[in-house]
C-alpha atoms as a PDB file:
ATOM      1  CA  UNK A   1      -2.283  18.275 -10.067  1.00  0.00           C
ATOM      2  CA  UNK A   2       0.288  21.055 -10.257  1.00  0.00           C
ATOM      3  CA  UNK A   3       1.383  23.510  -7.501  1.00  0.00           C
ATOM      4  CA  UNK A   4      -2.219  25.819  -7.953  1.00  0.00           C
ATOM      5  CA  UNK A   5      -3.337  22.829  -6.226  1.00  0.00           C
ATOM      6  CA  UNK A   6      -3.242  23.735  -2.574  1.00  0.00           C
ATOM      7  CA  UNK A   7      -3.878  20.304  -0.813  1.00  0.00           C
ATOM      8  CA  UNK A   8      -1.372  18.619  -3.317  1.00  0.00           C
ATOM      9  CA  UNK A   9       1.217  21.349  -1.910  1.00  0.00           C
ATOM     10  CA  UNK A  10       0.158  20.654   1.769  1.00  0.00           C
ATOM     11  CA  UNK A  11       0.915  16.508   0.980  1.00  0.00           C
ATOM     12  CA  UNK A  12       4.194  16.700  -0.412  1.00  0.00           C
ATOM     13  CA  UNK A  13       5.249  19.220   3.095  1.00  0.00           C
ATOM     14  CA  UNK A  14       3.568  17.078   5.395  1.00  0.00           C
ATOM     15  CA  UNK A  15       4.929  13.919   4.291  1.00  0.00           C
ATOM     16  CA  UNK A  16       8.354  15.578   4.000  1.00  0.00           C
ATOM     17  CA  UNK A  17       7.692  16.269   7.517  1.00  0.00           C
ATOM     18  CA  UNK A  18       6.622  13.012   8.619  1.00  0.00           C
ATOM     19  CA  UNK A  19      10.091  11.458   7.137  1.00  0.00           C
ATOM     20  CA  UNK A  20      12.079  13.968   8.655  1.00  0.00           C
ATOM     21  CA  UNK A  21       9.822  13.355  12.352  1.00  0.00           C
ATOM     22  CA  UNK A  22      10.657   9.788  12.171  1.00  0.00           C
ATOM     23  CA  UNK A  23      14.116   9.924  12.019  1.00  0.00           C
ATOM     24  CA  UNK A  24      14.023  11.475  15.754  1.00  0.00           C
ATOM     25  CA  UNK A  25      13.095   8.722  17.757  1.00  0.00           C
ATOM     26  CA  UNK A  26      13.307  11.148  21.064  1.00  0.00           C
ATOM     27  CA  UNK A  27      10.275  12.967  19.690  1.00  0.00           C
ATOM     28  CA  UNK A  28       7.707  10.004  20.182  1.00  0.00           C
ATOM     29  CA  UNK A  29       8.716   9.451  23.878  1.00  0.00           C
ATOM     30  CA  UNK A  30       8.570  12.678  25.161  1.00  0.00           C
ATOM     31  CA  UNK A  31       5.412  12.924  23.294  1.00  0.00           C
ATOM     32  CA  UNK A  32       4.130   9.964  25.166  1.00  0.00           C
ATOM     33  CA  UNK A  33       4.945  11.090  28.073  1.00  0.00           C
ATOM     34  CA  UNK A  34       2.330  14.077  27.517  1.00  0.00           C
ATOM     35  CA  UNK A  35      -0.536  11.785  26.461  1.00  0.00           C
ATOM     36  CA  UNK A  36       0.358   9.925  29.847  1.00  0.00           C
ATOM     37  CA  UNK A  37      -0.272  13.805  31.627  1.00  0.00           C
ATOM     38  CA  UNK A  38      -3.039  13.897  29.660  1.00  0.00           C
ATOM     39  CA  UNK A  39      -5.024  11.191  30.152  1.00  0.00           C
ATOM     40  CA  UNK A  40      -5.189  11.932  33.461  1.00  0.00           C
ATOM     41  CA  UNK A  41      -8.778  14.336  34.348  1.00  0.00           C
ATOM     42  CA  UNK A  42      -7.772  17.979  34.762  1.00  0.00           C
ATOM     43  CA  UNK A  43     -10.577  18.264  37.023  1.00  0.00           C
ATOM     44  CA  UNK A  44     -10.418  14.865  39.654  1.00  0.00           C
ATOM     45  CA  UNK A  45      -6.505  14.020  38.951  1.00  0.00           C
ATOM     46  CA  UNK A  46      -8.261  10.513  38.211  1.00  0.00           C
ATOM     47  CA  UNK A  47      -7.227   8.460  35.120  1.00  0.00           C
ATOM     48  CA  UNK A  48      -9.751   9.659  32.074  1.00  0.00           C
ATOM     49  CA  UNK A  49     -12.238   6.696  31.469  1.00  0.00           C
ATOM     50  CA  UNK A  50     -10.621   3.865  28.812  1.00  0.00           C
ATOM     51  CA  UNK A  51     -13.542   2.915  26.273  1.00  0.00           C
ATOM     52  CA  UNK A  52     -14.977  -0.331  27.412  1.00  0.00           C
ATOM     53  CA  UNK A  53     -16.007  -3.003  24.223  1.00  0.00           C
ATOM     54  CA  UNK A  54     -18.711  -3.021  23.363  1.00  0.00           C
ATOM     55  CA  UNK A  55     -19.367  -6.444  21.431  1.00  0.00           C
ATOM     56  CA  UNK A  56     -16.331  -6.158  18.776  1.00  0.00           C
ATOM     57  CA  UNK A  57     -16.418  -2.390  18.169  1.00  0.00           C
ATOM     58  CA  UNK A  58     -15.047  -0.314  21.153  1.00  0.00           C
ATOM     59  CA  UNK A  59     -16.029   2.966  20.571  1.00  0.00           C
ATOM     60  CA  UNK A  60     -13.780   6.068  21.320  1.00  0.00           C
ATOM     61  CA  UNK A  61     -14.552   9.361  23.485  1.00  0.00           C
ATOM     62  CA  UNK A  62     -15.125  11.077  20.640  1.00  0.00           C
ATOM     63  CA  UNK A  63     -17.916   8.773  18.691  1.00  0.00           C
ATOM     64  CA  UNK A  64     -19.497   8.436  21.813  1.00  0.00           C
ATOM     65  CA  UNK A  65     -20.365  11.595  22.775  1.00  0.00           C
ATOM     66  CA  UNK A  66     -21.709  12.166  19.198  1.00  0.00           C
ATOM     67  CA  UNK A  67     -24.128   9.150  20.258  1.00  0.00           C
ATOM     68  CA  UNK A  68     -24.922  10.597  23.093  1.00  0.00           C
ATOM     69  CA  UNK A  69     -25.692  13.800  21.342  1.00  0.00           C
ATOM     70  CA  UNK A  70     -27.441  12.186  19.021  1.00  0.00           C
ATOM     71  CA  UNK A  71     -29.443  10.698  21.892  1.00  0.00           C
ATOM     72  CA  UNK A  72     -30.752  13.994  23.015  1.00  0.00           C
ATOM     73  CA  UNK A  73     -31.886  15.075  19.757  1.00  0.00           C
ATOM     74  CA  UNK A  74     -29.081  18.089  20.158  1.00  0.00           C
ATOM     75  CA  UNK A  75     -26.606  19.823  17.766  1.00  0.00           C
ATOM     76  CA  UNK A  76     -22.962  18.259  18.630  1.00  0.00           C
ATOM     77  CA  UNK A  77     -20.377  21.052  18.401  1.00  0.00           C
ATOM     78  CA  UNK A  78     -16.931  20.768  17.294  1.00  0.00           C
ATOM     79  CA  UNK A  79     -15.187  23.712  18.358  1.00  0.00           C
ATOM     80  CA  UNK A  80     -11.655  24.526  16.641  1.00  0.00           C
ATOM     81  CA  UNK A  81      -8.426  25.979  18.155  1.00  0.00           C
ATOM     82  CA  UNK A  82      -6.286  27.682  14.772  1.00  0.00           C
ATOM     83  CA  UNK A  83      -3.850  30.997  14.991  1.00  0.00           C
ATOM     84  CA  UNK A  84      -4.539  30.917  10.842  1.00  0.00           C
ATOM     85  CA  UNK A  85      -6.758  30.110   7.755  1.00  0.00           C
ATOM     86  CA  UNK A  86      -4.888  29.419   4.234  1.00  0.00           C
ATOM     87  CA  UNK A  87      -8.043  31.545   2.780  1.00  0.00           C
ATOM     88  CA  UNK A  88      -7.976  34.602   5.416  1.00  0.00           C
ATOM     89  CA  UNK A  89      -4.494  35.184   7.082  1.00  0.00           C
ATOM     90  CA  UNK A  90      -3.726  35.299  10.861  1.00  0.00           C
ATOM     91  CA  UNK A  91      -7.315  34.998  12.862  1.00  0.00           C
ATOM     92  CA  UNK A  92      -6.197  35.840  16.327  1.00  0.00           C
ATOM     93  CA  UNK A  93      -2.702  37.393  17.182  1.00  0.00           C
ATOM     94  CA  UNK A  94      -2.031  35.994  20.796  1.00  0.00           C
ATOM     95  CA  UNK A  95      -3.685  32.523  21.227  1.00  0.00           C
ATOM     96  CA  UNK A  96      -3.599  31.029  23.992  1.00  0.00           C
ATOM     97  CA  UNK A  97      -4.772  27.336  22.879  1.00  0.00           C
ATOM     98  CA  UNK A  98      -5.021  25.681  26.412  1.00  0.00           C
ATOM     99  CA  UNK A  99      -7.008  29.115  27.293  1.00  0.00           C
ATOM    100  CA  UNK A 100      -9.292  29.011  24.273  1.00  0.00           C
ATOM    101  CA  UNK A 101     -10.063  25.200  24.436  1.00  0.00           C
ATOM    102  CA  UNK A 102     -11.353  25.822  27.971  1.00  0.00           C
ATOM    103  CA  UNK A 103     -13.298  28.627  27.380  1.00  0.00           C
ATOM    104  CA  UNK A 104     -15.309  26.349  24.181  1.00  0.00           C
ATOM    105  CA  UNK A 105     -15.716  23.810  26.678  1.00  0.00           C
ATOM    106  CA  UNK A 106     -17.071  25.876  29.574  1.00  0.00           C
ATOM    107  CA  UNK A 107     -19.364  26.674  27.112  1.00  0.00           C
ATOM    108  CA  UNK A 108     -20.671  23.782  26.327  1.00  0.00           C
ATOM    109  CA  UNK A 109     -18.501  22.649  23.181  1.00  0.00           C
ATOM    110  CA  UNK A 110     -18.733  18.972  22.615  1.00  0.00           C
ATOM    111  CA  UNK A 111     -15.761  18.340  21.793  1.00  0.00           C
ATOM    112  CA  UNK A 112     -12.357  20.395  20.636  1.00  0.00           C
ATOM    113  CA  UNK A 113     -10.588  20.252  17.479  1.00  0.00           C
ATOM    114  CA  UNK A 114      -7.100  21.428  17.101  1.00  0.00           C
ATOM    115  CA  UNK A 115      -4.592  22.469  14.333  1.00  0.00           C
ATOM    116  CA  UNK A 116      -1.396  21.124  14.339  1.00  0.00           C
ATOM    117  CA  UNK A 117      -0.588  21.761  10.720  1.00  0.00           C
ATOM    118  CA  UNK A 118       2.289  24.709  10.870  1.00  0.00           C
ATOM    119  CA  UNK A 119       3.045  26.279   7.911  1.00  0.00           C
ATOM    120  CA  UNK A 120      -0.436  27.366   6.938  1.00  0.00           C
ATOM    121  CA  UNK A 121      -2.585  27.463   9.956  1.00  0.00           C
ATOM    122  CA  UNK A 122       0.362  28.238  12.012  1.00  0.00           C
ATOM    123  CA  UNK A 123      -0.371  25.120  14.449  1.00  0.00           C
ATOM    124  CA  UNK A 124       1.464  22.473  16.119  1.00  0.00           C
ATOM    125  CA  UNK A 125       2.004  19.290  18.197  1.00  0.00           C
ATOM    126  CA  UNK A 126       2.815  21.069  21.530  1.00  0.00           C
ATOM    127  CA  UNK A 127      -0.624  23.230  21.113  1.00  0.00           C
ATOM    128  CA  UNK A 128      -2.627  19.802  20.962  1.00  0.00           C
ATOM    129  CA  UNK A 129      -0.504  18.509  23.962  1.00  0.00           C
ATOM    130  CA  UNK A 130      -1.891  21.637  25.886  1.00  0.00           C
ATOM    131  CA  UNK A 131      -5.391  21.479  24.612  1.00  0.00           C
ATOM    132  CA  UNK A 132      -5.448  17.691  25.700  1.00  0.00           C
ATOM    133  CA  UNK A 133      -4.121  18.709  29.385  1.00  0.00           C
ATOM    134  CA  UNK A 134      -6.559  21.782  29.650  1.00  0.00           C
ATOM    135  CA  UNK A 135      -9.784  19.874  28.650  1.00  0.00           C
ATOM    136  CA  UNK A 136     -12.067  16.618  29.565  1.00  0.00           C
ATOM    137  CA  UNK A 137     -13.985  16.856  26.252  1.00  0.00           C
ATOM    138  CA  UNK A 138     -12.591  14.782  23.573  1.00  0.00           C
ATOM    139  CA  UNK A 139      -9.881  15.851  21.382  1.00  0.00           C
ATOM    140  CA  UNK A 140      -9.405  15.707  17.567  1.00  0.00           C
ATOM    141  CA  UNK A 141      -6.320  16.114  15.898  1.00  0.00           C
ATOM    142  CA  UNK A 142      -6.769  18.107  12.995  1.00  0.00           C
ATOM    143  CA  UNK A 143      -3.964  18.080  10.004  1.00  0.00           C
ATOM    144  CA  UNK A 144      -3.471  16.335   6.412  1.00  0.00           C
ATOM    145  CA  UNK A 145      -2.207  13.253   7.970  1.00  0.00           C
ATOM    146  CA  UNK A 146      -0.655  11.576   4.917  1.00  0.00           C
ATOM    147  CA  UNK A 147       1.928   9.225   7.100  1.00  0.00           C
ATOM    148  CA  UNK A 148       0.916   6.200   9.642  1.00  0.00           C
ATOM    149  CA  UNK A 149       3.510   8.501  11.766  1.00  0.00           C
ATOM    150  CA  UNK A 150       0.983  11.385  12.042  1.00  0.00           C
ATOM    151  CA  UNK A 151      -1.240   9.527  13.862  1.00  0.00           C
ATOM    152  CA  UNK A 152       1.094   7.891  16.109  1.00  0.00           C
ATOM    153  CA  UNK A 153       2.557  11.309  16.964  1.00  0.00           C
ATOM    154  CA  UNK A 154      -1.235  12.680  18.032  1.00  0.00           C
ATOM    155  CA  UNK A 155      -2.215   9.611  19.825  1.00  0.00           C
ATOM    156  CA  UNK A 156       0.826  10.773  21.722  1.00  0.00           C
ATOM    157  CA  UNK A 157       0.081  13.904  22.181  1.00  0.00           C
ATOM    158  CA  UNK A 158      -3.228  12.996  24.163  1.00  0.00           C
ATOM    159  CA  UNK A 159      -5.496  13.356  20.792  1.00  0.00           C
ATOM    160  CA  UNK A 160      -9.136  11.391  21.493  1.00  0.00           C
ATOM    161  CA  UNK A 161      -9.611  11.244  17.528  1.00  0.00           C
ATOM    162  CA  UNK A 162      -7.396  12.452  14.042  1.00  0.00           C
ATOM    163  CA  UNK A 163      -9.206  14.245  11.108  1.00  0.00           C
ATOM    164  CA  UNK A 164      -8.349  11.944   7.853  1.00  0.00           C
ATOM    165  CA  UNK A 165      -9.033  13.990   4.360  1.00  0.00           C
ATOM    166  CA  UNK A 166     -10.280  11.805   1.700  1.00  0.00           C
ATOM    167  CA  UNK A 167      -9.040  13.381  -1.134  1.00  0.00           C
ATOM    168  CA  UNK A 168      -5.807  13.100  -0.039  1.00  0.00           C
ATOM    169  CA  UNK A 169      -5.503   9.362   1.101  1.00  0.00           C
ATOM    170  CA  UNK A 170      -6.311   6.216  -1.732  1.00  0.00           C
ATOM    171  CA  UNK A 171      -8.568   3.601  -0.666  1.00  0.00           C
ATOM    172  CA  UNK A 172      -6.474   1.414   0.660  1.00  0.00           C
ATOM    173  CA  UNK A 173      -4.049   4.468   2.542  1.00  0.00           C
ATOM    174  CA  UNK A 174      -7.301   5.287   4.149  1.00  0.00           C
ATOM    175  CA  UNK A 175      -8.484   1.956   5.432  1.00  0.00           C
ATOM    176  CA  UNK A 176      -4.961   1.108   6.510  1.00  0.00           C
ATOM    177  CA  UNK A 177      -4.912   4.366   8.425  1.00  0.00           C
ATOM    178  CA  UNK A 178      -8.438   4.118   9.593  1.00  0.00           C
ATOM    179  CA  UNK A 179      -7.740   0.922  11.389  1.00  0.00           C
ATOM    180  CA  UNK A 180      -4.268   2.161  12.751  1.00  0.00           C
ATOM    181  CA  UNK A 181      -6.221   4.476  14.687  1.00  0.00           C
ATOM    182  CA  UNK A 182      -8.775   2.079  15.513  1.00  0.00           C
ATOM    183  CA  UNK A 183      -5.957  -0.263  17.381  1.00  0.00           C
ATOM    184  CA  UNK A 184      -4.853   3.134  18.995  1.00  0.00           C
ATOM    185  CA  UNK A 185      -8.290   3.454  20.681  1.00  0.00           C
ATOM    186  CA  UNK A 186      -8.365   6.705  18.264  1.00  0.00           C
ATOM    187  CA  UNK A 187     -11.848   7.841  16.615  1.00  0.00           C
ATOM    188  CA  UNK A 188     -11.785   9.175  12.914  1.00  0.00           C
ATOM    189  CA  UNK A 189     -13.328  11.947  11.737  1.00  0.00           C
ATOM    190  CA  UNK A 190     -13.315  11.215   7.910  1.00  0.00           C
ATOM    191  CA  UNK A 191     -13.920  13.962   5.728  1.00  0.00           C
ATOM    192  CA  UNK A 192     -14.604  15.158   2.232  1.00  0.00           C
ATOM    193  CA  UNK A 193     -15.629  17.944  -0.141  1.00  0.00           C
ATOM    194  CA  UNK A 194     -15.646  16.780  -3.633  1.00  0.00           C
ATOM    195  CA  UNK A 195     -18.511  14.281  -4.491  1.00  0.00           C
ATOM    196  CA  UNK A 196     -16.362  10.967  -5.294  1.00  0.00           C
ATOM    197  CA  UNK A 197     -14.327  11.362  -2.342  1.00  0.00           C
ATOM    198  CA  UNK A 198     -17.586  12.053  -0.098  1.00  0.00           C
ATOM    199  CA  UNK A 199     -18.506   8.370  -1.784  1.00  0.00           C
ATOM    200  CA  UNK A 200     -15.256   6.852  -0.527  1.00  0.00           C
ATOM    201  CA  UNK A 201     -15.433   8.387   3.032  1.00  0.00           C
ATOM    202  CA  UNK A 202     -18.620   6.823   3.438  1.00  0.00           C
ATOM    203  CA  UNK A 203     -17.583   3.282   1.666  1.00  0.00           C
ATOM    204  CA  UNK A 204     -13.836   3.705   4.042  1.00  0.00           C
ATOM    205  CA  UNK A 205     -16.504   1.953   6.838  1.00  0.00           C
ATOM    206  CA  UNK A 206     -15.608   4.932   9.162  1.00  0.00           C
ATOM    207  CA  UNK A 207     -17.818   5.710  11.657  1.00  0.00           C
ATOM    208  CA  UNK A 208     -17.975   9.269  11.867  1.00  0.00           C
ATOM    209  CA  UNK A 209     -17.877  11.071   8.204  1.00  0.00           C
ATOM    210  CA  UNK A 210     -17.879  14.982   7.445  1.00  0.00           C
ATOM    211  CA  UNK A 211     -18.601  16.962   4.593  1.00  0.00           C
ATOM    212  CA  UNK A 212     -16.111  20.191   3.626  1.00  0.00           C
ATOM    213  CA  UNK A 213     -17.471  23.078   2.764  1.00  0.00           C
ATOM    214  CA  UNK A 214     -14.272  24.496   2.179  1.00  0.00           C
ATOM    215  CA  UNK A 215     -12.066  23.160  -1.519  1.00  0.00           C
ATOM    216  CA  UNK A 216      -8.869  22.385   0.447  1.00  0.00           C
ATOM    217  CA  UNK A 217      -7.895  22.349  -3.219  1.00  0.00           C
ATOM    218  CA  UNK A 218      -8.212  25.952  -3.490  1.00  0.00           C
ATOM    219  CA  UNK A 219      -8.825  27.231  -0.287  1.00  0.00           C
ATOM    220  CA  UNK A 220     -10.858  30.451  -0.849  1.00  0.00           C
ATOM    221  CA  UNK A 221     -13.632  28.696  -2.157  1.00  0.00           C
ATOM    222  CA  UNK A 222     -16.489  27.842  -0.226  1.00  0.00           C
ATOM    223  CA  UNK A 223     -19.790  25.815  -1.035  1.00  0.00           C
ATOM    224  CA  UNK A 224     -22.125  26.147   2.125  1.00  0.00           C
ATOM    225  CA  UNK A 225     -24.547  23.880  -0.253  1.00  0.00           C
ATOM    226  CA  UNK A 226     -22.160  21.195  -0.520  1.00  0.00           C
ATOM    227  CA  UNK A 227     -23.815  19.261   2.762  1.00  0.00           C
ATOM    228  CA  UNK A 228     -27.088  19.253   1.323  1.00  0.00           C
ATOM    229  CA  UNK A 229     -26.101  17.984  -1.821  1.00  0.00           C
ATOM    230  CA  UNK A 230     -24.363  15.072  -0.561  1.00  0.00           C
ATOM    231  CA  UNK A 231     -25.543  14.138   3.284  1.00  0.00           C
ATOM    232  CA  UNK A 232     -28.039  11.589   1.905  1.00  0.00           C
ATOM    233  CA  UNK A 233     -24.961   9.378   0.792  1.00  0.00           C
ATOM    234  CA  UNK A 234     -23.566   8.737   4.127  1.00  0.00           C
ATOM    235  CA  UNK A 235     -24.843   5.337   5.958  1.00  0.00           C
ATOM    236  CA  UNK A 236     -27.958   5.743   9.047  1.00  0.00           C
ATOM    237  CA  UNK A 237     -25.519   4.617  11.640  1.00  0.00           C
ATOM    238  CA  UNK A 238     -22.636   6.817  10.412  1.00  0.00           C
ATOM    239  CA  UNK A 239     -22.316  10.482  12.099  1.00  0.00           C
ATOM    240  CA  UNK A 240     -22.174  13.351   9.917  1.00  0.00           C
ATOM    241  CA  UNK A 241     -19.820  16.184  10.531  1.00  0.00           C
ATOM    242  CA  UNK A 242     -20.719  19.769   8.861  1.00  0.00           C
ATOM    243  CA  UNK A 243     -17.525  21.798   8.506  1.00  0.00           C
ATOM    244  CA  UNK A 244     -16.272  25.042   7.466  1.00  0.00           C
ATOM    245  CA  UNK A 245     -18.446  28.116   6.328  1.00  0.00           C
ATOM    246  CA  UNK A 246     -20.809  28.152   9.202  1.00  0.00           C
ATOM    247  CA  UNK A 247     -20.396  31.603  11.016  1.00  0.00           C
ATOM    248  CA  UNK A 248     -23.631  31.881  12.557  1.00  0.00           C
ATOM    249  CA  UNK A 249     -26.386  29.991  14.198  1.00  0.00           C
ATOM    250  CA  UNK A 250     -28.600  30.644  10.956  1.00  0.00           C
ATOM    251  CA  UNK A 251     -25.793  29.199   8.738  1.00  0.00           C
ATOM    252  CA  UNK A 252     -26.276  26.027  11.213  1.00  0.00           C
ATOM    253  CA  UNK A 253     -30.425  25.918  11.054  1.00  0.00           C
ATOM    254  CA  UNK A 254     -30.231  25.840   7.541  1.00  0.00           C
ATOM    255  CA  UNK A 255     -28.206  22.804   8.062  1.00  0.00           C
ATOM    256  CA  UNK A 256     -30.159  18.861   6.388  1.00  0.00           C
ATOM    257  CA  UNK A 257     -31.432  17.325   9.539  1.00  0.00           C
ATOM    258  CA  UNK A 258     -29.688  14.393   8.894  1.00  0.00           C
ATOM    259  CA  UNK A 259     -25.751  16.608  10.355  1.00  0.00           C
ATOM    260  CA  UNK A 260     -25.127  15.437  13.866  1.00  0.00           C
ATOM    261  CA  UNK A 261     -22.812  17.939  14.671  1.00  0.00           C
ATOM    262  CA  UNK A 262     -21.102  21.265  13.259  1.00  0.00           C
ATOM    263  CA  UNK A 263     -17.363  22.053  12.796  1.00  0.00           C
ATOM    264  CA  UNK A 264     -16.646  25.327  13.913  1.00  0.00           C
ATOM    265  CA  UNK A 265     -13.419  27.597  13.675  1.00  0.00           C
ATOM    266  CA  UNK A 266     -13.024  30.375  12.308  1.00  0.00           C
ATOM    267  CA  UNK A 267     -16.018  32.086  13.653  1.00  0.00           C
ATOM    268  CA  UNK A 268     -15.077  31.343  17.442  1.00  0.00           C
ATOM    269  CA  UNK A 269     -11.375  32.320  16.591  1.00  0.00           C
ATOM    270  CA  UNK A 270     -12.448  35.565  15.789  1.00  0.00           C
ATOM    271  CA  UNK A 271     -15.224  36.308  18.446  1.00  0.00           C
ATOM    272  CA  UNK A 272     -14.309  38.213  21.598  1.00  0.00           C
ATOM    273  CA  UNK A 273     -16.449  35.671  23.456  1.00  0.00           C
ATOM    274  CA  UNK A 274     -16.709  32.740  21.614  1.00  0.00           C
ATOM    275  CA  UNK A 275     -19.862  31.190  24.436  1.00  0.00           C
ATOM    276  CA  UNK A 276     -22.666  32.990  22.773  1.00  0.00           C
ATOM    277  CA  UNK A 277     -22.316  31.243  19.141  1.00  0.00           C
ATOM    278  CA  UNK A 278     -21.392  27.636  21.090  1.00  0.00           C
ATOM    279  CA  UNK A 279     -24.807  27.833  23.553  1.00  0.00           C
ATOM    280  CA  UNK A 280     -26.566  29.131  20.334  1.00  0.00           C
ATOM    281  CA  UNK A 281     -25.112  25.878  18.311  1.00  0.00           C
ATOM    282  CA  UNK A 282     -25.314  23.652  21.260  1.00  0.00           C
ATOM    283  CA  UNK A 283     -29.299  24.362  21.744  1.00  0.00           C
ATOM    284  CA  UNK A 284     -30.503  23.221  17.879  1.00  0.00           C
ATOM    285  CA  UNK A 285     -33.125  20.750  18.267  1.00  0.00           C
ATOM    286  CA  UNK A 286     -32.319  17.925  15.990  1.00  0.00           C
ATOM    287  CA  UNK A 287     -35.076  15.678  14.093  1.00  0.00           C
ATOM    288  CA  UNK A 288     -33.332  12.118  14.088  1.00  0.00           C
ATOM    289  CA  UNK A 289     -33.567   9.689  12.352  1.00  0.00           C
ATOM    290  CA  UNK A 290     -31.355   6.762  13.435  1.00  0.00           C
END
């Protein structure tokens, strides 16, 4: 794929990373001694509510309250903590991510995605630690996990779900990883831009799927069109994530029906209140169909 290749670049660093993580076995327990902090309400100082079975499939915090959105016929929002972009540079100077988190879910956000990728959207573990602490709402992990490791480290970190890219992950990678985080208790937010690997997200059996605007393959490019073109390929009973490229409620109306909930980043990263655009999202009456 060559080094123009942007997400191939991002692999061969994270997985470096995940090599050198695992050969510091101190790392994991102090990590799970956040998740332990975490897990605990920030509001009642009560445990946070374990996902009870339901038949085979227990369901995590994060698929369910895109049910229950669903339910209501409302817009879920997925509201993203990042310092950087890859395609536009630093987005906000002094981030507070524990701050920032609580001000999307004050708001109304439905749930919070955070960054933990460091070299190129300047993120890290210890932000999703203090995102998990500063918020009920669930939690998704957001990096190219590309090592079993990855996931272990955010489920320690107090991460409700992890983002999985399919382009970077074969078949079986994904599956192997997608159940990983199922015996975690972790949801998956499997996602996609190009067409084949849209396919494969949907055929991984993963319950909640999204569809990239963004080429992670070279960053700067952006196809708003590319949920239309492929949300009729993902499964009635899967949910369907719209990320990257929406900076505006109109970007979100224009939206297929058929999305479930809306990624959001850049545009609240760069807002000096980011409420207005999250009530705006938030109050899209959805025609479902499941």
């Amino acid at each position: 794929a060559g080094m123009s290749d942007f997400l191939e670049l991002v692999i061969a660093e994270r997985r470096a990373d995940a090599q050198e993580a695992r050969s510091r076995p101190s790392r994991l327990e102090l990590l799970a001694t956040a998740r332990r902090r975490a897990r605990v309400s920030t509001r009642s100082g009560e445990e946070r509510p374990i996902v009870v079975e339901k038949g085979a499939t227990a369901w995590d915090p994060l698929t369910w309250m895109l049910h229950f959105k669903r339910g209501e016929s409302r817009m879920a929002v997925i509201a993203e903590v990042k310092r950087r972009s890859p395609a536009l540079g630093v987005l906000s100077e002094r981030v507070d991510p524990a701050e920032q988190a609580r001000a999307y879910a004050a708001a109304g956000a439905t749930a919070i995605s955070v960054l933990t990728e460091p070299r190129h959207w300047g993120g890290s573990i210890e932000d999703l630690v203090a995102v998990s602490e500063a918020v009920d709402v669930p939690v998704l992990c957001k990096d190219v996990i590309v090592d079993e490791y990855q996931i272990d480290e955010a489920y320690a970190a107090g991460a409700d779900a992890v983002l999985l890219i399919a382009e970077a992950l074969d078949d079986l990678t994904l599956r192997r990883f997608l159940a990983h985080a199922r015996t975690l208790g972790l949801g998956a937010l499997v996602e996609a831009h190009e067409p084949a690997a849209f396919g494969r997200a949907v055929a991984s059996g993963a319950t909640v799927v999204g569809v990239n605007a963004r080429n992670l393959r070279r960053p700067a490019e952006v196809d708003i069109g590319r949920v239309r073109q492929l949300h009729a390929f993902a499964r009635p009973e899967q949910f369907l994530v719209a990320e990257s490229g929406i900076t505006s409620v109109d970007d979100a109306r224009l939206l297929p029906s058929r999305v479930d909930a809306v990624l959001v980043g850049t545009a609240l990263m760069r807002a000096d209140d980011p409420a207005p655009l999250i009530q705006a999202l938030a109050s899209i009456r959805r025609t479902v169909h499941a």
